[in-house]
Every structure is written in structure tokens, then in C-alpha cells.
C-alpha atoms as a PDB file:
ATOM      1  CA  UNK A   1       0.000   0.000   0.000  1.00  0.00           C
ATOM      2  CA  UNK A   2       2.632   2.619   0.450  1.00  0.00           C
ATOM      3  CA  UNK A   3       4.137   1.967  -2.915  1.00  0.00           C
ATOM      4  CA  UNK A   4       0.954   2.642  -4.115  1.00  0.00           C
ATOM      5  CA  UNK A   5       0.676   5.961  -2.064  1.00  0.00           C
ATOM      6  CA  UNK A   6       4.140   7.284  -3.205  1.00  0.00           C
ATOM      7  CA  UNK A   7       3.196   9.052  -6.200  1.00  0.00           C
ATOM      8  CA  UNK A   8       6.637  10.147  -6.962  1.00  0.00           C
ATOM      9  CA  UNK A   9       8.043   7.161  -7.509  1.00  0.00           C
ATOM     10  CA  UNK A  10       5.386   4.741  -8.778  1.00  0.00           C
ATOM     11  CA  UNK A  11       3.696   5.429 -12.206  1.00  0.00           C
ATOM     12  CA  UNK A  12       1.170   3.700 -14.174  1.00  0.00           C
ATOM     13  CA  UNK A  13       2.603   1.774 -17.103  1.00  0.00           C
ATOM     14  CA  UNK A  14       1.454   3.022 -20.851  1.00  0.00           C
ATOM     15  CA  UNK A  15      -1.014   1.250 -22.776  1.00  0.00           C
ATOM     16  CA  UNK A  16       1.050   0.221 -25.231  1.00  0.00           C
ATOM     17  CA  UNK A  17       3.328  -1.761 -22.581  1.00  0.00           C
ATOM     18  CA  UNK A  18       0.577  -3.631 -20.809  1.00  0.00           C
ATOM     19  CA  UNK A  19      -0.990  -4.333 -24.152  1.00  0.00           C
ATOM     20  CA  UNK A  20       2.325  -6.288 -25.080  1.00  0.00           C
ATOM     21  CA  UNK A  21       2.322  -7.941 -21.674  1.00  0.00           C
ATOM     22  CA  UNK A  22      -1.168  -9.723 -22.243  1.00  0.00           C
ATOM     23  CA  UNK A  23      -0.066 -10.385 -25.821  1.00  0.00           C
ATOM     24  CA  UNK A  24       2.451 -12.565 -24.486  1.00  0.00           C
ATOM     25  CA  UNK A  25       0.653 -13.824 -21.367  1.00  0.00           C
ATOM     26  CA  UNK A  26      -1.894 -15.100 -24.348  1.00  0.00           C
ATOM     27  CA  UNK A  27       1.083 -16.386 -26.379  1.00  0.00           C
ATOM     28  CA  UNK A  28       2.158 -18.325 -23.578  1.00  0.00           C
ATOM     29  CA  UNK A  29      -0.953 -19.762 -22.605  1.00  0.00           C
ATOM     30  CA  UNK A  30      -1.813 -21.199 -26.246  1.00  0.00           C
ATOM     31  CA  UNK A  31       1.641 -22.611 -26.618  1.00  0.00           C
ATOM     32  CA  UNK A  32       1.267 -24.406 -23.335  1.00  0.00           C
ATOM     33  CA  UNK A  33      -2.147 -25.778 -24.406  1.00  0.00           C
ATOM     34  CA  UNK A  34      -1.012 -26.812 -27.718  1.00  0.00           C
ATOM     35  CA  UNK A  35       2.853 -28.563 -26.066  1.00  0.00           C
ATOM     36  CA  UNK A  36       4.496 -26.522 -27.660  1.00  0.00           C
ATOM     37  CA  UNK A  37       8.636 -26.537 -27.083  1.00  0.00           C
ATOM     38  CA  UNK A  38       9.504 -22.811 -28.041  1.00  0.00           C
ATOM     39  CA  UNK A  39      13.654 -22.218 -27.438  1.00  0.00           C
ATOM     40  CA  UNK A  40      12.386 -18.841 -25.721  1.00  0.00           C
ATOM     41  CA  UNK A  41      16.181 -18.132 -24.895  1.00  0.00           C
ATOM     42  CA  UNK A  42      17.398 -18.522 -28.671  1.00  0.00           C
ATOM     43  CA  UNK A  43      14.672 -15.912 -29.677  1.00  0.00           C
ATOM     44  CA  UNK A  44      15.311 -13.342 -27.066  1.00  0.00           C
ATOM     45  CA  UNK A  45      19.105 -13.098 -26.471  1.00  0.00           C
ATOM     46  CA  UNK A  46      19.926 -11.641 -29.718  1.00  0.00           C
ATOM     47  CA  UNK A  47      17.342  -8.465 -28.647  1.00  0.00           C
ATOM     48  CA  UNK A  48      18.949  -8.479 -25.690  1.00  0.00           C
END
């Protein structure tokens, strides 16, 4: 609760940001119903 009282240093994330978080939340949740093995570390660590 006092994180969420601090104003100065807690701010709402954009749209666009949590937008991108529930596309991949759904990603993740269709790949896991369909089995799917995804090399998640061979697609991110050239971005990184």
C-alpha cells in the first residue's frame, strides 16, 4: 500500500506496454495448451 501511495516514484505503465504484456501472457498460454517446445532463450538473447 505505500508503494501505491508514493506518487513520486510509482507510475502507471502506458497502454502500449501492458498491451504487449497480455499479448504474451496469451502467447504463452496457447503454446502451453497446444505442447508446444519454443527455445524462448534462442529468440530473445539476440534483442537483448
Amino acid at each position: 500500500m505505500a508503494m501505491a501511495e508514493d506518487h513520486a516514484s510509482f507510475r502507471i505503465p502506458s497502454m502500449d506496454t501492458l498491451f504487449l504484456q497480455r499479448e504474451f501472457g496469451g502467447l504463452h498460454l496457447l503454446a502451453t495448451r497446444m505442447r508446444a517446445r519454443v527455445d524462448r532463450r534462442g529468440i530473445v538473447s539476440p534483442h537483448l
